[in-house]
Protein backbone atom coordinates (compact mmCIF):
# COMPACT_ATOMS: atom_id res chain seq x y z
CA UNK A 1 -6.76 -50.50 -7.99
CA UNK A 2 -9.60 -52.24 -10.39
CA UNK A 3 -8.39 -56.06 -11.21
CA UNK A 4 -9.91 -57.73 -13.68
CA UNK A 5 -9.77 -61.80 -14.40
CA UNK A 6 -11.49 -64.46 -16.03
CA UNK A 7 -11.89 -67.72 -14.75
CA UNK A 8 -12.32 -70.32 -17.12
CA UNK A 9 -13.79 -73.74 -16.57
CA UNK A 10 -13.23 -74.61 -19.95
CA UNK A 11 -10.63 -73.80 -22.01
CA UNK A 12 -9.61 -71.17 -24.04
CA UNK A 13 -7.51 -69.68 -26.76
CA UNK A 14 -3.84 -69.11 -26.01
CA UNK A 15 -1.89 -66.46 -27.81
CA UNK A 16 1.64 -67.77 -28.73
CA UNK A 17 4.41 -65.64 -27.69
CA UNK A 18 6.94 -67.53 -30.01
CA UNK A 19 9.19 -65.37 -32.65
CA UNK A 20 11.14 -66.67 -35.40
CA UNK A 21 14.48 -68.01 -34.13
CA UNK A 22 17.52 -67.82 -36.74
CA UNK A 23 19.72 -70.93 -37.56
CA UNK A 24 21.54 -73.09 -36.29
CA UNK A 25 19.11 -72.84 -33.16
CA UNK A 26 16.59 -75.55 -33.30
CA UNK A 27 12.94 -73.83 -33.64
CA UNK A 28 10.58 -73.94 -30.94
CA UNK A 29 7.87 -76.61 -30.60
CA UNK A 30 5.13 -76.67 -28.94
CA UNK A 31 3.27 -79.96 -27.17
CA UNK A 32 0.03 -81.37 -27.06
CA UNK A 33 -0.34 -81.16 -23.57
CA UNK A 34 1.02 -77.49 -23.12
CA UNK A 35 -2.60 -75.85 -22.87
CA UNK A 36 -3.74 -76.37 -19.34
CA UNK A 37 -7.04 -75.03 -18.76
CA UNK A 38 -7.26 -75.92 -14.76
CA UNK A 39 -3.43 -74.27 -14.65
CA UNK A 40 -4.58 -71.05 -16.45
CA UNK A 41 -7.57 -70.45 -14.43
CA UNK A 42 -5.49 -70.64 -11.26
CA UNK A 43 -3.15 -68.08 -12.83
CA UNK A 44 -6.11 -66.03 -13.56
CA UNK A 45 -6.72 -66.38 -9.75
CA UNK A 46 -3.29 -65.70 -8.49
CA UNK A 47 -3.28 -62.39 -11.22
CA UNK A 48 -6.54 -61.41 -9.68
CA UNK A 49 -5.49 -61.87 -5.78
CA UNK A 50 -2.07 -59.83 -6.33
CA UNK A 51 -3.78 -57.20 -7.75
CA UNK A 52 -6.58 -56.35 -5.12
CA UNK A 53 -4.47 -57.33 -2.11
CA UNK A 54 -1.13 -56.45 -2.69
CA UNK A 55 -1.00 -53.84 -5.49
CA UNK A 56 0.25 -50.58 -3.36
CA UNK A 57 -2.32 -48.37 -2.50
CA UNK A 58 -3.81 -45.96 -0.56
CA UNK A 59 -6.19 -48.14 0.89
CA UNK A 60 -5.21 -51.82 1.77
CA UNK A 61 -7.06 -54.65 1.53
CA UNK A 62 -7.71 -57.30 3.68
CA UNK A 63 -11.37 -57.81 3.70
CA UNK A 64 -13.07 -58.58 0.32
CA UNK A 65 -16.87 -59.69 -0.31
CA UNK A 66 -17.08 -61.81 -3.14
CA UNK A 67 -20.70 -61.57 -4.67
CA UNK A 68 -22.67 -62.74 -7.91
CA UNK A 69 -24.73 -60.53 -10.02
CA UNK A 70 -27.47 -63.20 -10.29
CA UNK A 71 -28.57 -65.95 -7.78
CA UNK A 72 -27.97 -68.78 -10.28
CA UNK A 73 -24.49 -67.66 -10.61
CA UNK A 74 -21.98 -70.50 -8.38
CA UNK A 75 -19.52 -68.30 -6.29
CA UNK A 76 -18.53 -70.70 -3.50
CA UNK A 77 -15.87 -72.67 -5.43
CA UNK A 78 -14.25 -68.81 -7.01
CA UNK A 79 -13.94 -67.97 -2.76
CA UNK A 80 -12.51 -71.19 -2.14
CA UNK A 81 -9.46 -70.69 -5.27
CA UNK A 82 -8.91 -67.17 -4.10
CA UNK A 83 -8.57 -68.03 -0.22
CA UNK A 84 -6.19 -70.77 -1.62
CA UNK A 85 -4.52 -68.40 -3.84
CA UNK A 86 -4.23 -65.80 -1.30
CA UNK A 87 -2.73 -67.85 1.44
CA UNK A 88 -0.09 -69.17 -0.98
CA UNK A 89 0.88 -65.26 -1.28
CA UNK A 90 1.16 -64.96 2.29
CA UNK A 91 2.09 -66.38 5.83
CA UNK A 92 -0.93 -64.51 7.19
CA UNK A 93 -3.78 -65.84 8.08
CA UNK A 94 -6.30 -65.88 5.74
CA UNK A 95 -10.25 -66.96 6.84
CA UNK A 96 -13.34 -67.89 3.58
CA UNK A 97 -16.42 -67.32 5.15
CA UNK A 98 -18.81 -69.89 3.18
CA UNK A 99 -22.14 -68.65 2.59
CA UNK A 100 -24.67 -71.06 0.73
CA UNK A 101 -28.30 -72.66 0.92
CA UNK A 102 -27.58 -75.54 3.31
CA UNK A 103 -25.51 -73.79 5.34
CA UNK A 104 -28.43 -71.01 6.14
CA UNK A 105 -30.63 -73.74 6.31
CA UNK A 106 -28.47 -76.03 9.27
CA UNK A 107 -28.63 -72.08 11.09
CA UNK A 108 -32.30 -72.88 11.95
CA UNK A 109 -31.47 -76.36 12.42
CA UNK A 110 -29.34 -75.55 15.12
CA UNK A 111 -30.65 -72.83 16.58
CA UNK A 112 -29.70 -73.77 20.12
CA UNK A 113 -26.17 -73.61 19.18
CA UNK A 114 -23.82 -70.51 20.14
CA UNK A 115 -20.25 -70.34 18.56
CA UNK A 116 -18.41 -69.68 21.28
CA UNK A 117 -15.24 -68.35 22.01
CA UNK A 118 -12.49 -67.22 19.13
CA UNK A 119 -13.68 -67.76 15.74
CA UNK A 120 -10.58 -69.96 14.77
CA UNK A 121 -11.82 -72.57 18.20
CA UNK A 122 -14.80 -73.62 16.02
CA UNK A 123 -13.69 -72.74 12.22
CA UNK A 124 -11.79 -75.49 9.83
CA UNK A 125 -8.26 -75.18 9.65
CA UNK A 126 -7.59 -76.46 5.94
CA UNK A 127 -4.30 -75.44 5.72
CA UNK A 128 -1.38 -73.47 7.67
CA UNK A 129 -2.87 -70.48 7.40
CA UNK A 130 -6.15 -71.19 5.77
CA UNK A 131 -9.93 -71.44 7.52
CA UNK A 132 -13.17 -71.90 6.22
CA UNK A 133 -15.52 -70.02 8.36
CA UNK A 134 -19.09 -71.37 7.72
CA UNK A 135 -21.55 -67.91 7.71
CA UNK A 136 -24.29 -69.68 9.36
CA UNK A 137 -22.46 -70.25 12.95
CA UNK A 138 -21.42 -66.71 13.09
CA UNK A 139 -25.07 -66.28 12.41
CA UNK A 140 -25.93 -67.29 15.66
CA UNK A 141 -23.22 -65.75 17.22
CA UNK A 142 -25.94 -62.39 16.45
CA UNK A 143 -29.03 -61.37 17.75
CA UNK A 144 -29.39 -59.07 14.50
CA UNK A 145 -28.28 -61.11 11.99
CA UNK A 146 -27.88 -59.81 8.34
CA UNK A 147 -28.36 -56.11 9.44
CA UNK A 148 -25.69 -53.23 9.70
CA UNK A 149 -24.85 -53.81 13.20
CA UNK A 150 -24.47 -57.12 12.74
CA UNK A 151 -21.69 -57.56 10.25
CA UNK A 152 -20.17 -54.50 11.68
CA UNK A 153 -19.54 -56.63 14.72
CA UNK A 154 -18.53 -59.97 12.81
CA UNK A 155 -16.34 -57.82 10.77
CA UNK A 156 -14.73 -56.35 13.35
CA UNK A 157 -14.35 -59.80 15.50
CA UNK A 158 -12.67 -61.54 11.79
CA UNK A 159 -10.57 -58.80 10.95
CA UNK A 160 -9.35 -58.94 14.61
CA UNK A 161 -8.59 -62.75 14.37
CA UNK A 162 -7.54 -63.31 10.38
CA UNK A 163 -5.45 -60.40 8.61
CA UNK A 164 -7.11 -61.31 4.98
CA UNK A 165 -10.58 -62.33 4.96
CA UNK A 166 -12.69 -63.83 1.61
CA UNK A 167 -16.52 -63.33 2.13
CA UNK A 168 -19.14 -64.78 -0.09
CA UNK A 169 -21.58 -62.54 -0.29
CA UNK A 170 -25.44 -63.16 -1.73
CA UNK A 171 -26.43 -61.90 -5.30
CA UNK A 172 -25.96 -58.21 -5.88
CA UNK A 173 -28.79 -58.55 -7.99
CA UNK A 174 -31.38 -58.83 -5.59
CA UNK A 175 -29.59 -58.27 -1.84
CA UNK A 176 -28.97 -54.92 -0.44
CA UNK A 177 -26.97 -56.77 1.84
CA UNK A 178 -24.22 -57.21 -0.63
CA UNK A 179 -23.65 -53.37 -0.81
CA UNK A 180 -23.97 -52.95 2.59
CA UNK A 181 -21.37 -55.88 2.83
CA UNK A 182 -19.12 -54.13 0.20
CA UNK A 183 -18.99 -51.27 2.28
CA UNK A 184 -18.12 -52.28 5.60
CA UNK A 185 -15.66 -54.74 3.36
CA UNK A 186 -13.03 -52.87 2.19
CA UNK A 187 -14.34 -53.47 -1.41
CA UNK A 188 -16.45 -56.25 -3.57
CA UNK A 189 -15.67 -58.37 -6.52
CA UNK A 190 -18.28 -59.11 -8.84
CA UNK A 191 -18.74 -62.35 -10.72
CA UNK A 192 -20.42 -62.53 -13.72
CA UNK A 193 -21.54 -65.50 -15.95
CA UNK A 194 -20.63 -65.44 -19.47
CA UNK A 195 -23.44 -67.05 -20.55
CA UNK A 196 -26.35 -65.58 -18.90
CA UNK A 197 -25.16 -62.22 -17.48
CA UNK A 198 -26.65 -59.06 -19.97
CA UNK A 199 -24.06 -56.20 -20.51
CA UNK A 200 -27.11 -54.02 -18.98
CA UNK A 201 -27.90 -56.13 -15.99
CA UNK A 202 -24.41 -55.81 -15.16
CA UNK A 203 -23.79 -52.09 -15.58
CA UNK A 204 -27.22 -51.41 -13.94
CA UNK A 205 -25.67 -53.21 -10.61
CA UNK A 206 -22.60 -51.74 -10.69
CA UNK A 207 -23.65 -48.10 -11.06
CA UNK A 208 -26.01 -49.42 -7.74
CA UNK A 209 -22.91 -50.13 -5.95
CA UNK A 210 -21.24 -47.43 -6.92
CA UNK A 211 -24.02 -45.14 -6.16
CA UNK A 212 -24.23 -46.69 -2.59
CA UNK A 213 -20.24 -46.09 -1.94
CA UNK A 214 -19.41 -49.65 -2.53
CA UNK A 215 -15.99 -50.12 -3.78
CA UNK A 216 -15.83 -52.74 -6.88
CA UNK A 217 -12.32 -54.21 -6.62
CA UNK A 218 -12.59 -56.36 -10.10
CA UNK A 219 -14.65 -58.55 -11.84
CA UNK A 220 -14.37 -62.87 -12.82
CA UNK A 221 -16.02 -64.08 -15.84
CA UNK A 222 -17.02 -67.55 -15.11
CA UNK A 223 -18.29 -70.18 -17.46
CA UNK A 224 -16.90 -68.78 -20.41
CA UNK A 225 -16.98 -70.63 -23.48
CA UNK A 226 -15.30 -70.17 -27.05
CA UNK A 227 -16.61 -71.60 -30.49
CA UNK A 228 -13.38 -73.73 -31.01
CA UNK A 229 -13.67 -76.82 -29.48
CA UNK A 230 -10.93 -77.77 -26.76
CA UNK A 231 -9.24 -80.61 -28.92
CA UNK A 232 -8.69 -78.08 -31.50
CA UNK A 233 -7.07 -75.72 -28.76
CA UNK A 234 -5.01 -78.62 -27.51
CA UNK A 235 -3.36 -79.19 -30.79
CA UNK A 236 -2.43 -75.50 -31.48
């Protein structure tokens, strides 16, 4: 089943859902402080993560590559909220596998290093059933890193180890990878910046991804914006 959230960073409108109430009952006010914008964007999350991994279906899911349509475009912290969110839904365990610049960079670094033995003996527990898996070890845990074979086999050894898995992929923009990633996945969820991300570019990659079998799971909008200022929202 397609999800679909946006994840604000700012905040937004909020529709009020309140009716006219007839006497004597007091009418309903509302506070300054009821707009959270940090407490919608995690319910955002949490709609998003019940949807793709526990909406009935005939395919489950419980590995998802999480991957920007542009390279500027900051994933890291949306796979950190949804591991989070999804290991709140379940007792499960639930691995992130953090992909970014410095961690590819400390995989040369330490090329004399070899992960060894079960993934969870050298991931970071950060909660009960929570582990952040950084990308580069498991790097070096293959001799064909970044090819088919590859994350076949690191697929394989996670999904072995962790029932849900969160993978942040590279930009589907300008990586193959991240289709070929989305299909040994059992799907991909695009993130798109509102401020920088053209209707076409984004309909160009997923028709790409489609064409190449990939199955798109959902979409976050991130860094949305709206023309009302947030004090204004604050004091609707």
């Amino acid at each position: 089943m397609s999800a679909n959230a946006e994840l604000l960073q700012r905040s937004g409108p909020m529709e009020s859902s309140a009716q006219e109430i007839p006497l004597p009952r007091p009418p309903v006010t509302r506070q300054s402080n009821d707009w959270n914008p940090e407490e919608f964007a995690r319910e955002q999350i949490r709609s998003l993560v019940r949807r793709v991994f526990f909406a009935s279906g005939a395919h489950p899911v419980r590995q998802v590559v999480i991957c920007a349509t542009e390279p500027h475009t900051a994933v890291g912290k949306i796979c950190d909220q949804v591991g989070r969110a999804l290991a709140l839904e379940t007792h499960a365990d639930v691995a992130v596998v953090a992909r970014d610049r410095a961690s590819l960079e400390m995989s040369a670094v330490h090329d004399g290093c070899r992960g060894s033995g079960e993934i969870k003996s050298w991931a970071t527990q950060t909660s009960t059933n929570l582990w952040q898996v950084p990308e580069w070890l498991m790097r070096l845990r293959g001799e064909e890193a970044g090819t088919g074979r590859y994350w076949l086999s690191r697929l394989t050894e996670l999904r072995r180890v962790f029932e849900y898995t969160v993978i942040q992929g590279p930009a589907a923009g300008i990586s193959s990878e991240a289709g070929l990633l989305g299909q040994l996945a059992d799907g991909l969820i695009l993130v798109l910046d509102a401020g920088s991300t053209r209707r076409a570019t984004a309909r160009k990659i997923k028709e790409v991804l489609e064409g190449a079998q990939t199955r798109i799971l959902g979409t976050v909008l991130s860094q949305r914006k709206f023309p009302v200022p947030e004090k204004i929202y604050r004091r609707l």
